[in-house]
C-alpha atoms as a PDB file:
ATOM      1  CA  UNK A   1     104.942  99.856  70.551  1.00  0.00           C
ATOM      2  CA  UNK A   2     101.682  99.911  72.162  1.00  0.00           C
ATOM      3  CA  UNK A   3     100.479 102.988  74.253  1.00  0.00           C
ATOM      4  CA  UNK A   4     101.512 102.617  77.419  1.00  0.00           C
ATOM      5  CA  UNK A   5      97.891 103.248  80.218  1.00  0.00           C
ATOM      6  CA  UNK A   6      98.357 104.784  83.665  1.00  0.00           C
ATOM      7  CA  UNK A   7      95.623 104.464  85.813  1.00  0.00           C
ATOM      8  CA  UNK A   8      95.645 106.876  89.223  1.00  0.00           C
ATOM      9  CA  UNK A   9      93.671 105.444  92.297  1.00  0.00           C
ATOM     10  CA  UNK A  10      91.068 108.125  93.267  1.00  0.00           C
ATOM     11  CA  UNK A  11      89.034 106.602  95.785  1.00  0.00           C
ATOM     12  CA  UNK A  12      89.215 108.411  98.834  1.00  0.00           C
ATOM     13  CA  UNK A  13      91.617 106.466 100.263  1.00  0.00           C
ATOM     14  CA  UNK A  14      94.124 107.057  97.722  1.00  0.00           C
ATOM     15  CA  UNK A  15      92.971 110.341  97.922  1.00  0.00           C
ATOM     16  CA  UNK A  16      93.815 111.130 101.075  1.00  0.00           C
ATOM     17  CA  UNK A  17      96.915 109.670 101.331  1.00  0.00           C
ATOM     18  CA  UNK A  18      98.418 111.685  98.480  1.00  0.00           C
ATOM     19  CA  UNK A  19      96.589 110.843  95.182  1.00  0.00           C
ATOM     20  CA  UNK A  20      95.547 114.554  95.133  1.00  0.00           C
ATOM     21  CA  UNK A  21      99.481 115.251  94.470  1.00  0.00           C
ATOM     22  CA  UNK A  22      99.310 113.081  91.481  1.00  0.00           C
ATOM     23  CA  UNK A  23      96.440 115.300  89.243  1.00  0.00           C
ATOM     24  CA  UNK A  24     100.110 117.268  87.667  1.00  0.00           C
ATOM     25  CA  UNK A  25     100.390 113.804  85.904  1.00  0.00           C
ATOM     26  CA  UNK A  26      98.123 114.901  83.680  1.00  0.00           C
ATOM     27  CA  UNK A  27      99.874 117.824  82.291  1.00  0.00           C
ATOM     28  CA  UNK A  28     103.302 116.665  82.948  1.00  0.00           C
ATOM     29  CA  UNK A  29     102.916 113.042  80.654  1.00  0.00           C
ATOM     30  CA  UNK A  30     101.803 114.404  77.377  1.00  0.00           C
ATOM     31  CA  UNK A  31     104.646 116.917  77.201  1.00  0.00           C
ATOM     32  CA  UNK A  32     107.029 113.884  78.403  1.00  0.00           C
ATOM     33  CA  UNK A  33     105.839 111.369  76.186  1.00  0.00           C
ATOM     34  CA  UNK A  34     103.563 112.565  73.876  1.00  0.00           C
ATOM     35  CA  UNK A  35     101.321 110.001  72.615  1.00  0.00           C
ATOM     36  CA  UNK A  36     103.072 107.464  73.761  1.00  0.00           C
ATOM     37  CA  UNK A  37     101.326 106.948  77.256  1.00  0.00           C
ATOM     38  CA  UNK A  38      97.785 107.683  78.520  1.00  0.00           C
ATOM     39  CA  UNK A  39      96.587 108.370  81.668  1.00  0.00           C
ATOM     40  CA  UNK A  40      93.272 108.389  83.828  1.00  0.00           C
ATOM     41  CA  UNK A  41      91.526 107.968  86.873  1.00  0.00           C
ATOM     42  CA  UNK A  42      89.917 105.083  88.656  1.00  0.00           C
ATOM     43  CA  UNK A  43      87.418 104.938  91.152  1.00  0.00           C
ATOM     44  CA  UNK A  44      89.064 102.760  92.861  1.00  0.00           C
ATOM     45  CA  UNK A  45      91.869 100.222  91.984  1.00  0.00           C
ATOM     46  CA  UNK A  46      90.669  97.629  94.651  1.00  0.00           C
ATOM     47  CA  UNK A  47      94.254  97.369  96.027  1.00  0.00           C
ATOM     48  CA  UNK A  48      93.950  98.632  99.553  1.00  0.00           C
ATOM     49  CA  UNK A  49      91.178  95.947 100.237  1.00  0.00           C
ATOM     50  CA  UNK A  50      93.601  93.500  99.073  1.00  0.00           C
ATOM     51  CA  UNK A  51      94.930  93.474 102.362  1.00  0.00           C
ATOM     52  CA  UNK A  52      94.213  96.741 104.201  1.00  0.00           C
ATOM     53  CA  UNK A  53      96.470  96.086 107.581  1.00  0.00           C
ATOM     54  CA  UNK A  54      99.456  96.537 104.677  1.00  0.00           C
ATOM     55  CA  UNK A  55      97.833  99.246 102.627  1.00  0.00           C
ATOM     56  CA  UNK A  56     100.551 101.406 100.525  1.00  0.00           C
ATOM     57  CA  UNK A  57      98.064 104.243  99.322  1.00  0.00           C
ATOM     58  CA  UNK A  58      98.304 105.911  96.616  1.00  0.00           C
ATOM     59  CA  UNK A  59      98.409 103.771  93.984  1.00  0.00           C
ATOM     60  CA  UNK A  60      98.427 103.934  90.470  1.00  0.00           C
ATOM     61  CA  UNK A  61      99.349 101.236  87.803  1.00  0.00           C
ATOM     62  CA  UNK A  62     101.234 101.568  84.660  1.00  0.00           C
ATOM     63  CA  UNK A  63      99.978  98.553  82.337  1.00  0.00           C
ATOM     64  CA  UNK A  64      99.559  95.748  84.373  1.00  0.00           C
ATOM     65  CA  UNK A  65     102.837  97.015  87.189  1.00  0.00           C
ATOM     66  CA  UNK A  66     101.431  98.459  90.345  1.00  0.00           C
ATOM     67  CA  UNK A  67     103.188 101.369  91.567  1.00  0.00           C
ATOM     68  CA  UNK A  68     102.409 101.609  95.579  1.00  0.00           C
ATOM     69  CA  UNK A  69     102.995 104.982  97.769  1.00  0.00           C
ATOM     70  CA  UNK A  70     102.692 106.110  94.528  1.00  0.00           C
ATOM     71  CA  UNK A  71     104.609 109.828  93.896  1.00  0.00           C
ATOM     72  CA  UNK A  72     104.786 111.594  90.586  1.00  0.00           C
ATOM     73  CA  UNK A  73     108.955 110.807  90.445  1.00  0.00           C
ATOM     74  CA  UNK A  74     107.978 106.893  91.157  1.00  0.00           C
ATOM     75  CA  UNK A  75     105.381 106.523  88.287  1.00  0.00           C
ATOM     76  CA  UNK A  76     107.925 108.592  85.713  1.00  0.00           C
ATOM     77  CA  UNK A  77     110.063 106.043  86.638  1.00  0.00           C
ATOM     78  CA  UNK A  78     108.587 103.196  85.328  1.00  0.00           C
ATOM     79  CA  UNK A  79     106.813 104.597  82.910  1.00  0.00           C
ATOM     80  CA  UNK A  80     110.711 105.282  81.200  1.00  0.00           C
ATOM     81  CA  UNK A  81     111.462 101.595  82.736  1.00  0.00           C
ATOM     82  CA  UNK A  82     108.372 100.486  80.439  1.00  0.00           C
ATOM     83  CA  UNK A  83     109.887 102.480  77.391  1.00  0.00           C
ATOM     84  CA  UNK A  84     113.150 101.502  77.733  1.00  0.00           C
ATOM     85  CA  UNK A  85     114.457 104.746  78.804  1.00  0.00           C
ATOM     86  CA  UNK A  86     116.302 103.654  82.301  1.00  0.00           C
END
């Protein structure tokens, strides 16, 4: 199985609107899953200028999946949906 990448928005818009909650995914994924999944920051994903009238800040994406409103609970979720773990 390949090692699954999270990437956390931290532009300032993500940022603000509740990125800075997800910096305990840092800690919390290597005692989850070990190895298994790595994570970092962005600059900026380029989502919210997508279409900014619909923006659903923070995001973060897990492989290619786009998590939006992104909490810590939502990306744990698929990152186990990824593993096979729901």
């Amino acid at each position: 199985m390949e090692k699954i990448s999270v990437k956390v928005c931290t532009g300032t818009t993500c940022f603000v609107m509740g990125g800075a909650n997800l910096q305990e995914l840092h800690d919390l994924i290597p005692r989850k899953y070990g190895d298994k999944v790595e994570v970092s920051g962005s600059p900026c994903l380029g989502l919210c200028s997508i279409n900014w009238e619909y923006s659903k800040a923070p995001y973060v994406k897990v492989n290619e999946a786009v998590v939006n409103e992104a909490t810590v609970e939502k990306v744990l979720a698929e990152i186990d949906k990824q593993i096979g773990n729901n």
